[in-house]
N, C-alpha and C. Protein backbone atom coordinates (compact mmCIF):
# COMPACT_ATOMS: atom_id res chain seq x y z
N UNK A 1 71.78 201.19 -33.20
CA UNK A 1 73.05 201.64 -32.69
C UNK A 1 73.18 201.14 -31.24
N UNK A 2 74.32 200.62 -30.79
CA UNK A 2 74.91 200.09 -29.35
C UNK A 2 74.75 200.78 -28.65
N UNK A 3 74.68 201.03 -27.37
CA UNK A 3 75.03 201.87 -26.45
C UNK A 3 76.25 202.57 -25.98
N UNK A 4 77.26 201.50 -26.57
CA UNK A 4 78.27 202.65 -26.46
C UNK A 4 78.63 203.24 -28.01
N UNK A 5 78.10 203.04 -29.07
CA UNK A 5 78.17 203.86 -29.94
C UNK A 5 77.68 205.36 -29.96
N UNK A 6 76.12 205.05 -29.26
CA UNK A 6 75.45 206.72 -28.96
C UNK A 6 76.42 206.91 -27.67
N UNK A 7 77.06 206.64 -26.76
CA UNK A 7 77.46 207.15 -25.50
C UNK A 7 78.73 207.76 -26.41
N UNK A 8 79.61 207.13 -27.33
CA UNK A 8 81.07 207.36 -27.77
C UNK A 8 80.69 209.05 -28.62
N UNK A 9 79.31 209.28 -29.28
CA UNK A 9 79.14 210.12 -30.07
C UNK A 9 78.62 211.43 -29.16
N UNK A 10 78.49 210.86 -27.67
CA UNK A 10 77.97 212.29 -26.21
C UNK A 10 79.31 212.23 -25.85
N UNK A 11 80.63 212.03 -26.23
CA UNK A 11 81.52 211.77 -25.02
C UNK A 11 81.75 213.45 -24.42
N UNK A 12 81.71 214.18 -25.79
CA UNK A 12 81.83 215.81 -25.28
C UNK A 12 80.75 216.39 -24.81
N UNK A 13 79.95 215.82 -24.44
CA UNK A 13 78.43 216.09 -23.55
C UNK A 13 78.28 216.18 -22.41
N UNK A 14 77.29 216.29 -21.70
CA UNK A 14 77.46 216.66 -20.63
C UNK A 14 76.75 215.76 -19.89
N UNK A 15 76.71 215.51 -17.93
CA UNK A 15 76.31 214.52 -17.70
C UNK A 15 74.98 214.38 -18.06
N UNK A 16 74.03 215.50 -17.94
CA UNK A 16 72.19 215.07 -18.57
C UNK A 16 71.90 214.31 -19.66
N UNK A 17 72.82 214.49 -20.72
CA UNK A 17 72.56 214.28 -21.99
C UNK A 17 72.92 212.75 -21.96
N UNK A 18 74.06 211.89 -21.66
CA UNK A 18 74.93 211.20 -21.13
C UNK A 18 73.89 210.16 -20.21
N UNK A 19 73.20 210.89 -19.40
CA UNK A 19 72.20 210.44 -18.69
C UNK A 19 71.22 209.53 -19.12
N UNK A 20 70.42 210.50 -19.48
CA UNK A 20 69.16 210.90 -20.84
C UNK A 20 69.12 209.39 -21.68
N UNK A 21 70.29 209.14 -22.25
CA UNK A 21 70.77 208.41 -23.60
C UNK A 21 70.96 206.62 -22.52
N UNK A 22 71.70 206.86 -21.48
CA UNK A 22 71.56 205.52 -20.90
C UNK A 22 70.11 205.27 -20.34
N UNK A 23 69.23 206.20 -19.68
CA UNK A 23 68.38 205.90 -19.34
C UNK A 23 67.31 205.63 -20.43
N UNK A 24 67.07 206.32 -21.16
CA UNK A 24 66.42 205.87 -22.31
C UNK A 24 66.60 204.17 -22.83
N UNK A 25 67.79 204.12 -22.79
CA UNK A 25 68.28 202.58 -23.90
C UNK A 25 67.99 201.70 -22.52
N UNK A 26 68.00 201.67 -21.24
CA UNK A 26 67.75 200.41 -20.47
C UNK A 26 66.23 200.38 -19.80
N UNK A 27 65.44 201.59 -20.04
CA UNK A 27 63.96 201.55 -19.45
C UNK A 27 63.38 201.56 -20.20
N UNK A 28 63.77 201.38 -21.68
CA UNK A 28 62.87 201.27 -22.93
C UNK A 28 61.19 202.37 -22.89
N UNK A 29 61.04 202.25 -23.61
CA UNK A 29 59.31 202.95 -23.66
C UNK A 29 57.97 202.40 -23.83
N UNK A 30 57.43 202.34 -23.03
CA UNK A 30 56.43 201.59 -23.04
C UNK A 30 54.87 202.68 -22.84
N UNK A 31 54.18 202.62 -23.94
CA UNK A 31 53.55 204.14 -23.83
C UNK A 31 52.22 203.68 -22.58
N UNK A 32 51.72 201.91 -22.77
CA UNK A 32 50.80 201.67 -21.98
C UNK A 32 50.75 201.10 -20.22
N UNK A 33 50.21 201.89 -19.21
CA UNK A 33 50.88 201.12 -18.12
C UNK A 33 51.00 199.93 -17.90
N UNK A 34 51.93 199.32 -16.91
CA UNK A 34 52.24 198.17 -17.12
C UNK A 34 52.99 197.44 -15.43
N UNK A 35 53.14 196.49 -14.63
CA UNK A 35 53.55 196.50 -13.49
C UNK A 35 54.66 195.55 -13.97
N UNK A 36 55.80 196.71 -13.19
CA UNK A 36 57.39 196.15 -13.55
C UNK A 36 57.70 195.37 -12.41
N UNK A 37 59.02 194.20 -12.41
CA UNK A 37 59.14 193.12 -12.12
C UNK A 37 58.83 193.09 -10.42
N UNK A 38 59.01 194.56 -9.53
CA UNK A 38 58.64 194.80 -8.71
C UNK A 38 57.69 195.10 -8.22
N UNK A 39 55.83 194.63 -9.04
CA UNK A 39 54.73 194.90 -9.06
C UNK A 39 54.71 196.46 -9.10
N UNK A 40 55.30 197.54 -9.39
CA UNK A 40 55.07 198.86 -9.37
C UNK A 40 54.66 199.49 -10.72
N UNK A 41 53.00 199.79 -10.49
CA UNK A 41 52.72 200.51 -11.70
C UNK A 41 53.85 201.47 -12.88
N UNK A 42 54.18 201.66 -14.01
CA UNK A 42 54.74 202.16 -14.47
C UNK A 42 54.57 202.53 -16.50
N UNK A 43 55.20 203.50 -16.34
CA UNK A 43 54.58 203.81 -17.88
C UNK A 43 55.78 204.64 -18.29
N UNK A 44 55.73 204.87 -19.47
CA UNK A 44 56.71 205.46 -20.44
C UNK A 44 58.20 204.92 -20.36
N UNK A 45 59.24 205.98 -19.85
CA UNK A 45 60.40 205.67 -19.48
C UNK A 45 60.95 205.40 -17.72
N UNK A 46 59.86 204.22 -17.12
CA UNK A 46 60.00 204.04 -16.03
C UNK A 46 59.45 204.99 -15.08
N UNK A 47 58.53 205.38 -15.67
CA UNK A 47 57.72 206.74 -14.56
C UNK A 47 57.45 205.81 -14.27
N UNK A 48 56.53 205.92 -12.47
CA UNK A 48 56.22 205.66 -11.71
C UNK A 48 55.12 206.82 -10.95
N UNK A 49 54.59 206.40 -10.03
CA UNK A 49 53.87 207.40 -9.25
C UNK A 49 51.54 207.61 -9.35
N UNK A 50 51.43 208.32 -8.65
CA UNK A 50 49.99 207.81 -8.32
C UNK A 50 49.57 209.05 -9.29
N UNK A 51 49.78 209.47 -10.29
CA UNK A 51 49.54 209.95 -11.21
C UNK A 51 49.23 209.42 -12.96
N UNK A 52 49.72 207.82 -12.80
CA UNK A 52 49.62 206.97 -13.90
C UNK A 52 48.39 206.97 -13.98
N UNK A 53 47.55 207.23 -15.14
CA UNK A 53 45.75 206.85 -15.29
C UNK A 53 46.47 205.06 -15.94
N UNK A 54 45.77 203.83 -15.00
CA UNK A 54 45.97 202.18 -15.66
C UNK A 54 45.01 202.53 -17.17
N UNK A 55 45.20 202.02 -17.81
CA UNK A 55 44.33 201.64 -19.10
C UNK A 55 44.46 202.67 -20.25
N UNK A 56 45.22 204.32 -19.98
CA UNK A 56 45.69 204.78 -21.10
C UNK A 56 46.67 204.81 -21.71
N UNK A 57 46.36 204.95 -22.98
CA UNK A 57 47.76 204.80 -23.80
C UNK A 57 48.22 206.29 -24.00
N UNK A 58 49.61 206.09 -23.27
CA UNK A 58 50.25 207.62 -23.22
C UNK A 58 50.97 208.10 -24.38
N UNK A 59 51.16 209.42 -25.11
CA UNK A 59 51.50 209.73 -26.34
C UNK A 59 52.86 209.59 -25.80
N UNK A 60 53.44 209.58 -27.29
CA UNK A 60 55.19 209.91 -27.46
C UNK A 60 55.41 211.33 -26.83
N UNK A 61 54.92 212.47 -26.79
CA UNK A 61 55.10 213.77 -26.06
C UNK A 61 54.67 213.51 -24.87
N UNK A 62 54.14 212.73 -24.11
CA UNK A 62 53.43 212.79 -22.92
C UNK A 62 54.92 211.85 -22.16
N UNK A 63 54.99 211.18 -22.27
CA UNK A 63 56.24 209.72 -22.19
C UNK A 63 57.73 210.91 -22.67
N UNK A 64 58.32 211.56 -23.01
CA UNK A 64 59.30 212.31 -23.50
C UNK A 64 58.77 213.80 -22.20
N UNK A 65 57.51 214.10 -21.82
CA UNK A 65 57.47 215.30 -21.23
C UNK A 65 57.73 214.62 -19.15
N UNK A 66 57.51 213.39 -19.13
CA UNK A 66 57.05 212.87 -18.20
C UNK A 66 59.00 212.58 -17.95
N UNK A 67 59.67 212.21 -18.59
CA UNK A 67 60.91 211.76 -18.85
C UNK A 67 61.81 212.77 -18.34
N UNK A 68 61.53 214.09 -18.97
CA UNK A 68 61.68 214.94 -18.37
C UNK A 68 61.82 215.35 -17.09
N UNK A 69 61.17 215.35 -16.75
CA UNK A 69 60.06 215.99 -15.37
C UNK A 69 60.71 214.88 -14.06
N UNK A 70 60.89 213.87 -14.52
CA UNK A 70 61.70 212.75 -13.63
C UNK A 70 63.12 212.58 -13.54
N UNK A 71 63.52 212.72 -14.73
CA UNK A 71 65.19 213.34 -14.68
C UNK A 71 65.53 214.34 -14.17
N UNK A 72 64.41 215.70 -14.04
CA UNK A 72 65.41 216.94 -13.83
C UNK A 72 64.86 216.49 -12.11
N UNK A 73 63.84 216.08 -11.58
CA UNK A 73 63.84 215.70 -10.21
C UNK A 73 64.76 214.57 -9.67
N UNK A 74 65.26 214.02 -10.53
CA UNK A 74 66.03 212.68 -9.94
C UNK A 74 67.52 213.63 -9.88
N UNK A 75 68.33 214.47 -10.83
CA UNK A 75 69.37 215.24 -11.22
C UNK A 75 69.43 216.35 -10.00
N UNK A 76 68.45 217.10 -9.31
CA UNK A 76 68.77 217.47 -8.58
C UNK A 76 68.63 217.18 -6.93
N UNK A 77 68.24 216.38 -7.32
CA UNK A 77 68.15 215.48 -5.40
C UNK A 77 69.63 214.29 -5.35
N UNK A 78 70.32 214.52 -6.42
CA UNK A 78 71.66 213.67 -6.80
C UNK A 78 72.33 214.96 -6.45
N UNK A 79 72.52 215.98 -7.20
CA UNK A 79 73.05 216.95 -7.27
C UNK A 79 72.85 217.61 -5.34
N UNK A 80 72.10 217.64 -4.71
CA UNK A 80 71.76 218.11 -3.58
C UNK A 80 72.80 216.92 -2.37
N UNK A 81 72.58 215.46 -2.84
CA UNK A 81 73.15 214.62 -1.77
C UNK A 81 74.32 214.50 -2.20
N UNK A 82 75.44 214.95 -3.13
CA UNK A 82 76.62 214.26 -3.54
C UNK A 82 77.32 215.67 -2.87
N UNK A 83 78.23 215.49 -1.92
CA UNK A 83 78.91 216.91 -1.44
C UNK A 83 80.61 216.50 -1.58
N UNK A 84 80.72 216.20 -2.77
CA UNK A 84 82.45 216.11 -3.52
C UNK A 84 82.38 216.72 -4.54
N UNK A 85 83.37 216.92 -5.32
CA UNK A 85 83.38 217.39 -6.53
C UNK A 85 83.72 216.14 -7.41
N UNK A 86 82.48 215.79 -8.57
CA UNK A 86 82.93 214.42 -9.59
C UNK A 86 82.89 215.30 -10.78
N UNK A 87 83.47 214.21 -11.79
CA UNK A 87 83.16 214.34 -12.95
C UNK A 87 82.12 214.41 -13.88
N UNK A 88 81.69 214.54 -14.92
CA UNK A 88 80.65 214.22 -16.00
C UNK A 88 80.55 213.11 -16.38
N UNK A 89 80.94 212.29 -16.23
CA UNK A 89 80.56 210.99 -16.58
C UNK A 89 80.88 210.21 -14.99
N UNK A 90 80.90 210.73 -14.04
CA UNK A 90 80.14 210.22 -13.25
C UNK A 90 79.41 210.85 -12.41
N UNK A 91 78.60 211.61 -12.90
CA UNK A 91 77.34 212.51 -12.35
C UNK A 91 76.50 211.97 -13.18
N UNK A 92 76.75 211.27 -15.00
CA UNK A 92 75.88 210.50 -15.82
C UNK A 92 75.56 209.38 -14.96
N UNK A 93 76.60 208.47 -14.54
CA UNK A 93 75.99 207.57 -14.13
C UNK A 93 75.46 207.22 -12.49
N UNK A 94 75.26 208.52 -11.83
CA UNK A 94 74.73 208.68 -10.40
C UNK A 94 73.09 208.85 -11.08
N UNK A 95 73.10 209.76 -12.46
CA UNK A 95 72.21 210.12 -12.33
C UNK A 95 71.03 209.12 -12.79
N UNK A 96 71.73 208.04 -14.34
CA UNK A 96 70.71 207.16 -14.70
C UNK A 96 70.60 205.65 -13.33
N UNK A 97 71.38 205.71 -12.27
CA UNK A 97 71.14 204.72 -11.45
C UNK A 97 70.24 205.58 -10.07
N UNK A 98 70.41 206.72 -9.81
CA UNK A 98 69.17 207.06 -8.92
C UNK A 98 68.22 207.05 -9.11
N UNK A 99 67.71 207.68 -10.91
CA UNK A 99 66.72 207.52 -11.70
C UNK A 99 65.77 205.84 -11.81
N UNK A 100 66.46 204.93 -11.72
CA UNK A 100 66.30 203.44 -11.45
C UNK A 100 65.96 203.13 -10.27
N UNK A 101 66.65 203.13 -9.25
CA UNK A 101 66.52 202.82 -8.03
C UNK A 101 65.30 203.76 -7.20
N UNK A 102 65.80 205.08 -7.35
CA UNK A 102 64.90 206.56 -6.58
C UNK A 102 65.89 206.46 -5.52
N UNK A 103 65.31 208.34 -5.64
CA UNK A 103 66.82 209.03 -4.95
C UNK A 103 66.51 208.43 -3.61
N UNK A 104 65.15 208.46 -2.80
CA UNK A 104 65.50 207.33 -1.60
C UNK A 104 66.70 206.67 -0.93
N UNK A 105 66.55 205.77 -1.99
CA UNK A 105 67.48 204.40 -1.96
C UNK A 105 69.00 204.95 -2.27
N UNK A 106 68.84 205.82 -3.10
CA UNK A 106 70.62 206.46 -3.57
C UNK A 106 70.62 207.47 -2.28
N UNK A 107 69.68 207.58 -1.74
CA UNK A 107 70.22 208.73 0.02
C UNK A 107 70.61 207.77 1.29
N UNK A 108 70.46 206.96 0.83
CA UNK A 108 70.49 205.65 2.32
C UNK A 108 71.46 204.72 1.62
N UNK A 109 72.09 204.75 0.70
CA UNK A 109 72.83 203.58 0.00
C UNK A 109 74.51 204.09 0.43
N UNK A 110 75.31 202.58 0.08
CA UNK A 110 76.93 202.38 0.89
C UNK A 110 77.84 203.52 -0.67
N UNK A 111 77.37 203.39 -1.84
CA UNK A 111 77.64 203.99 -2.78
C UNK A 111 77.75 205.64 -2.44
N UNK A 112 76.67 206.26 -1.68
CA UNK A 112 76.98 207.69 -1.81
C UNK A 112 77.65 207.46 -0.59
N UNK A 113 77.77 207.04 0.19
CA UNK A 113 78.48 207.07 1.68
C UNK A 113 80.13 207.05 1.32
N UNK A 114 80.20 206.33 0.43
CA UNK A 114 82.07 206.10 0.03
C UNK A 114 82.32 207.15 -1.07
N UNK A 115 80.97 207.89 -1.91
CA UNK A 115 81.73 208.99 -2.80
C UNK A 115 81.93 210.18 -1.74
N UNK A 116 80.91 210.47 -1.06
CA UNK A 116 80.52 211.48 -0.08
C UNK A 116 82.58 211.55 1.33
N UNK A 117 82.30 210.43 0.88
CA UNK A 117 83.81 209.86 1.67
C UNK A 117 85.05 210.15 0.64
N UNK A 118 84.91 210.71 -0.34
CA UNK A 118 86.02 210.72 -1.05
C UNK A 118 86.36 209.46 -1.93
N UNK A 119 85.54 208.47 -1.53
CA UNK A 119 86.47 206.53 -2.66
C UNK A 119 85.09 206.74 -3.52
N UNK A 120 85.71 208.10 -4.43
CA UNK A 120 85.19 207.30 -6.03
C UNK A 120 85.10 205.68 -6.58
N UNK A 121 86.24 205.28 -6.51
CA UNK A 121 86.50 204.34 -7.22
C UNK A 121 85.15 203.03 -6.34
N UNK A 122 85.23 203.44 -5.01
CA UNK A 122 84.66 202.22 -4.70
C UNK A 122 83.41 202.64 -4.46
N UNK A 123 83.03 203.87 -5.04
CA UNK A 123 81.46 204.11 -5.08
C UNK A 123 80.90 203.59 -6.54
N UNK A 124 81.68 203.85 -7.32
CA UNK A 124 81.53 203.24 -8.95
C UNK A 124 81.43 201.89 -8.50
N UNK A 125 82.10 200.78 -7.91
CA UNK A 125 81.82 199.92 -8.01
C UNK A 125 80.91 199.28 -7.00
N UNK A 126 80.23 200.11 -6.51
CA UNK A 126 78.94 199.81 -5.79
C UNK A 126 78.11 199.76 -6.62
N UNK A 127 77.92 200.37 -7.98
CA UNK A 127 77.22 200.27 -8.70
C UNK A 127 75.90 198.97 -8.83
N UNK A 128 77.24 197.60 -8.98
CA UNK A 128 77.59 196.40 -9.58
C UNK A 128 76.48 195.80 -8.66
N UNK A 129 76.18 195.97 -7.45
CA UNK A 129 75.59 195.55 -6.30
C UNK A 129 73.86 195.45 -6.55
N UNK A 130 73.68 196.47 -6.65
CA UNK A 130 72.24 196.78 -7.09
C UNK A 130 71.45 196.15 -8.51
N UNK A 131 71.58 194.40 -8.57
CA UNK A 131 71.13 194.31 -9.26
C UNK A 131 70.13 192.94 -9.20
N UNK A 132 69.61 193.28 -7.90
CA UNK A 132 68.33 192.87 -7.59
C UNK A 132 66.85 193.03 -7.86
N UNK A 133 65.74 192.63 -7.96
CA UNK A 133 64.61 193.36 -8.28
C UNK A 133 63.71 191.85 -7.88
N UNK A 134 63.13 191.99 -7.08
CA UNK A 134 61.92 190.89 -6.47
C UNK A 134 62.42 189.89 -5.75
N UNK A 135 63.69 190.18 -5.18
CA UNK A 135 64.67 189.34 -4.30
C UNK A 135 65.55 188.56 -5.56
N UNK A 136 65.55 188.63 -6.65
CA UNK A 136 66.16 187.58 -7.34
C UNK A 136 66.88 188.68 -8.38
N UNK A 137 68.34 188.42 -8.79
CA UNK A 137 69.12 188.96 -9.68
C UNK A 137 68.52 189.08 -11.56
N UNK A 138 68.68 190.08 -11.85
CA UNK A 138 67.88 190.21 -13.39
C UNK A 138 68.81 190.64 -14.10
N UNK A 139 69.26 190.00 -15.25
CA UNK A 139 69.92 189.95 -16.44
C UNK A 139 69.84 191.71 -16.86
N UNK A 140 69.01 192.25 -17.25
CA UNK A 140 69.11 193.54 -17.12
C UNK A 140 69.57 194.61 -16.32
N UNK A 141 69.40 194.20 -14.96
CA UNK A 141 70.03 195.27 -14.49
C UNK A 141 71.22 194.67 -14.24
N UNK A 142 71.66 194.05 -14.40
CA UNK A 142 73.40 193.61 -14.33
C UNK A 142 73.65 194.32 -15.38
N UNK A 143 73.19 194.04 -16.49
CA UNK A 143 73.78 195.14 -18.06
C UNK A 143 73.98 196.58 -17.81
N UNK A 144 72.74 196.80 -16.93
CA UNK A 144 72.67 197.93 -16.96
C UNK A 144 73.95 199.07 -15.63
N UNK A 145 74.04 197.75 -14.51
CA UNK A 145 75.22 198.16 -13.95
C UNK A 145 76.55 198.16 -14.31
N UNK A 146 76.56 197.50 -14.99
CA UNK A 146 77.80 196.85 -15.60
C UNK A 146 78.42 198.37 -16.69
N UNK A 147 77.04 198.95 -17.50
CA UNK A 147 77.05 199.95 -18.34
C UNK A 147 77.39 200.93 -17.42
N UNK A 148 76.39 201.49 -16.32
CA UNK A 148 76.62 202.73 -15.11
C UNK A 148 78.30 202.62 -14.63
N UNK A 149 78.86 201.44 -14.56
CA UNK A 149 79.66 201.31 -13.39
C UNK A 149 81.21 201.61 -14.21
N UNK A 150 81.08 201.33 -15.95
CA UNK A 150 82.01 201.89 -16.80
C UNK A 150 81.85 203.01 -16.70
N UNK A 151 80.32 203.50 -16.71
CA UNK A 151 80.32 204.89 -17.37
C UNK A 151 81.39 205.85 -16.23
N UNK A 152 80.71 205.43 -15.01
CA UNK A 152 81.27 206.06 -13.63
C UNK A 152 82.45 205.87 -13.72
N UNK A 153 83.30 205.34 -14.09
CA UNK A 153 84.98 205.15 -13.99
C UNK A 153 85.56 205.91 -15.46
N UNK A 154 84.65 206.13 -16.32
CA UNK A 154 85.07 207.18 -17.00
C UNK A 154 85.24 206.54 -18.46
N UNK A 155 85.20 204.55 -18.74
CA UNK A 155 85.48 203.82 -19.59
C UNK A 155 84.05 204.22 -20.78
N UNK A 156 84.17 204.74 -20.93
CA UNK A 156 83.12 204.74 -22.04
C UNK A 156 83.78 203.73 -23.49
């Protein structure tokens, strides 16, 4: 199934779920660690962090509990820096692009500065920007902005 087929079947969902479903389909699962294009250790659904053991193979509950545990921390440090009132489908897509980046980078970035400012529109399309990774542009995360930056304007 497409991505916007599962997104068309959350449209009455809410932003986690909405979230959840994009982040899942562009960080794929990978149960064994592995160093992503930015040399940064990583395992399951783009975890990160000095808690990865290199050389085990992580279960499907371990990778789904870890998934967890990084969304509801990425969801509320989004939820803490965004001081407007948005929508659900674009709190989905603040939340699967902080989740990517780290809230860090989404606390210091021109994107929350122009929602935080009131220009939705031109915080969605900040999206589009961020699709660098080792100084050089990657076919994926263009998809994947390209996906965030509909979701954020509400085009599902």
């Amino acid at each position: 199934m497409s991505l916007k087929q599962k997104l068309t079947v959350l449209v009455g969902a809410g932003a986690s779920a909405i979230a959840l479903t994009v982040i899942a389909y562009f960080e794929g699962v990978r149960y064994e660690p592995y160093e992503d294009v930015g040399g940064v250790l990583t395992v399951c659904y783009g975890h990160t962090g000095k808690d990865i053991v290199p050389n085990k193979v992580y279960s499907k509950e371990e990778c789904n509990e870890l998934l967890e545990l990084d969304f509801m921390r990425t969801k509320l440090q989004v939820d803490r820096l965004v001081k407007v009132p948005v929508n659900e489908h674009t709190k989905a897509a603040l939340y699967s692009f902080a989740f990517n980046v780290g809230t860090g980078a989404f606390a210091k970035s021109t994107l929350l500065k122009k929602l935080n400012a009131g220009d939705q529109y031109g915080a969605c399309e900040e999206l589009k920007k961020w699709v660098y990774a080792g100084g050089k542009v990657w076919r994926g995360l263009v998809n994947r902005r390209e996906a965030e930056a509909a979701i954020c304007h509400g085009n599902l």
